[in-house]
Protein backbone atom coordinates (compact mmCIF):
# COMPACT_ATOMS: atom_id res chain seq x y z
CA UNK A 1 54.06 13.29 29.78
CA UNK A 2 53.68 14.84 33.01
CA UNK A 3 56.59 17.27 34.66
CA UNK A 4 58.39 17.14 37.70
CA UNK A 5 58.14 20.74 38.97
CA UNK A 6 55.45 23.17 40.18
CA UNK A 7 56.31 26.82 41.79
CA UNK A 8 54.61 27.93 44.41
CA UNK A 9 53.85 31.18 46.08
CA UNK A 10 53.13 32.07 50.00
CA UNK A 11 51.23 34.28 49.54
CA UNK A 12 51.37 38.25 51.40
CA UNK A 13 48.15 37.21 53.74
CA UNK A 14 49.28 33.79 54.75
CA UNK A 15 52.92 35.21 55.06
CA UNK A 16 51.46 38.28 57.63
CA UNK A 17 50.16 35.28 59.42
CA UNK A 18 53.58 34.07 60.38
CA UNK A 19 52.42 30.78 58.09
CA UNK A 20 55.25 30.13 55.88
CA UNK A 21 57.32 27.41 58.47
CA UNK A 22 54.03 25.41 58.45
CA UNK A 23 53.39 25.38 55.01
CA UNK A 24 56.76 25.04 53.95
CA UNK A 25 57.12 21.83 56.63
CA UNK A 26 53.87 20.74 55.17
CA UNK A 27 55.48 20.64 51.61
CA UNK A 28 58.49 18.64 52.56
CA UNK A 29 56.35 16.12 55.01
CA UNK A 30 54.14 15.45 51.32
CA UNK A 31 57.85 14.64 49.25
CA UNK A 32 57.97 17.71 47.67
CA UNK A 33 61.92 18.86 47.30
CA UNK A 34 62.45 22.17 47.19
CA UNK A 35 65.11 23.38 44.28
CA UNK A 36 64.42 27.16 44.85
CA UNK A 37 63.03 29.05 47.02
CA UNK A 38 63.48 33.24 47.39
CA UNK A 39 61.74 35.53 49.93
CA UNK A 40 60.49 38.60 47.65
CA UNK A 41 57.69 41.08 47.17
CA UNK A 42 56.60 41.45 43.79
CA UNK A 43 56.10 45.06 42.80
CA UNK A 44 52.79 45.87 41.24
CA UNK A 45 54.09 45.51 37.74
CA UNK A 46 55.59 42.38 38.38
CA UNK A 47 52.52 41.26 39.69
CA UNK A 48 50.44 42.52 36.26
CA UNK A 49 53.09 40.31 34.43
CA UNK A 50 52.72 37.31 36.25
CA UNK A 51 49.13 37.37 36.12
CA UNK A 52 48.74 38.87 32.84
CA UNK A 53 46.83 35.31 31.57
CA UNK A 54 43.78 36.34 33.54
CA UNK A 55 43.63 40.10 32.38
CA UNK A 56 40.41 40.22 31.03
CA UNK A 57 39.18 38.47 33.77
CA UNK A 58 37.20 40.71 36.76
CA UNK A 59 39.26 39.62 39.36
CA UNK A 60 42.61 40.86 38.10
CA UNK A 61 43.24 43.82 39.52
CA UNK A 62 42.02 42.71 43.19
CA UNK A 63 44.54 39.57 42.72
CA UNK A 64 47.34 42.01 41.11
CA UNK A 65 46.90 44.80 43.82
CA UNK A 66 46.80 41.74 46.43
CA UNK A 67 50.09 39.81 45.42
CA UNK A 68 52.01 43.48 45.50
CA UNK A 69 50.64 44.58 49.03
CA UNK A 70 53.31 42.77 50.74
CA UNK A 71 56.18 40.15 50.88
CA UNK A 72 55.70 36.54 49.32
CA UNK A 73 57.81 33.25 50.15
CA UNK A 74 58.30 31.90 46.13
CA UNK A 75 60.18 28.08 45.34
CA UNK A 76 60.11 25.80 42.41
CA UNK A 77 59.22 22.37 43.91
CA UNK A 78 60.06 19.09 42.63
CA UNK A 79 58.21 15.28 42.35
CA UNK A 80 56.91 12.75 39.99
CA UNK A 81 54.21 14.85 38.56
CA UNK A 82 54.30 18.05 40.44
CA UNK A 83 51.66 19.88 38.99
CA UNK A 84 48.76 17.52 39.93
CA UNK A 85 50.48 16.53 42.64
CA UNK A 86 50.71 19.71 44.50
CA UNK A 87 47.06 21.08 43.37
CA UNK A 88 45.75 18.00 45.14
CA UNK A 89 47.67 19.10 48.40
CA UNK A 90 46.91 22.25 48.47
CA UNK A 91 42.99 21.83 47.80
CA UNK A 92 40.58 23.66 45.98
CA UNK A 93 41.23 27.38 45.22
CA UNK A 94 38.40 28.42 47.42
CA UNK A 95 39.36 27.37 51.07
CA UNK A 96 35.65 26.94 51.88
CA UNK A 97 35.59 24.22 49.26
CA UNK A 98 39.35 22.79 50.17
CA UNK A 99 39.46 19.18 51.51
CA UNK A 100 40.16 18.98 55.42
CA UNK A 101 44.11 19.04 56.11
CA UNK A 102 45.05 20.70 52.84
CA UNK A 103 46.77 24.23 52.47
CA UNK A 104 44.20 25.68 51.69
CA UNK A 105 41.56 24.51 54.03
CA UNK A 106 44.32 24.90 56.90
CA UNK A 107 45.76 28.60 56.11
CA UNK A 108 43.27 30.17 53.49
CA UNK A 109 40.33 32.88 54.66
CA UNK A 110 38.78 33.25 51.03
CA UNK A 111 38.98 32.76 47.46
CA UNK A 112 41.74 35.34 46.91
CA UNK A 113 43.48 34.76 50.26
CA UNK A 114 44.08 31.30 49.75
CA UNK A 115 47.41 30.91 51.64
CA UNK A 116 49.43 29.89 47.93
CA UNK A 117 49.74 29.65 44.65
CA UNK A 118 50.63 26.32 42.55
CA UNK A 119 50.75 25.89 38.92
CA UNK A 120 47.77 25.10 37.08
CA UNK A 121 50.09 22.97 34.12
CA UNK A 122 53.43 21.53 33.58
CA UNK A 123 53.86 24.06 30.74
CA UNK A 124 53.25 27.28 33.39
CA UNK A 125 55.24 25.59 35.68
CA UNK A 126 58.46 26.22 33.49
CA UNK A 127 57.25 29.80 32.47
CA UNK A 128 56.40 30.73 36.22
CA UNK A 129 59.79 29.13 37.53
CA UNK A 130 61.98 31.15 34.88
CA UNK A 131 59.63 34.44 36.00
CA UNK A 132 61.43 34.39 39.60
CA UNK A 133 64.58 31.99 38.95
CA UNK A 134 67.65 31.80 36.55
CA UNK A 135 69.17 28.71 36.18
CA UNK A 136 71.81 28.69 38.36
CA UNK A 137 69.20 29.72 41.83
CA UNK A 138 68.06 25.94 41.28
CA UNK A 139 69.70 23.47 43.21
């Protein structure tokens, strides 16, 4: 059974940019319904936290040290099957590989500044929403 939320993150290079109106217009043009949403910058150990899945992975501490170097635009976002919904419209995680007209073809320079971040399953959907929101910031 598939869920029917996704967060999502602007991230700090896309939000430098002056890109979160057009992204976040984008998202309600594609029927996405936004049920939280908080401007925020995620300290570095925040950042550790949130990402701690991909520890061992070589890119962490360029992707923690990146989502701490400035502010974010965060929002738990709800349709029919979020999760596969919204990785479809934002594209592939590398912008050079992003279909034409998605996020991430439109507002991403490279693999780690790829404009956002969506959940990757309905199950980190839930733990990534609770990460920035209680219960009663959803609407």
């Amino acid at each position: 059974m598939t869920g029917n939320i996704t967060l999502t993150m602007v991230k700090p290079m896309a939000v430098k940019k002056g890109y979160i109106g057009p992204i976040l217009a984008k998202i309600n043009e594609a029927g996405f319904k936004i049920i939280a949403m908080k401007y925020t910058k995620l300290s570095l150990d925040q950042a550790k936290k949130f990402y701690e899945v991909h520890k061992e992975r070589p890119f962490y501490n360029d992707l923690v040290n990146f989502m701490s170097s400035g502010p974010i635009v965060t929002a738990i976002l709800e349709k029919e099957n979020a999760v596969e919904s919204y990785r479809n419209f934002i594209g592939a995680t590398n912008p050079a590989n992003a279909e034409p007209g998605t996020i991430r073809a439109l507002y991403g320079t490279d693999l780690e500044k790829n404009a956002v971040h969506g959940s990757d399953s309905d199950e980190n959907a839930i733990i990534e929403s609770d990460f920035f929101f209680s219960k009663v910031e959803r609407y």
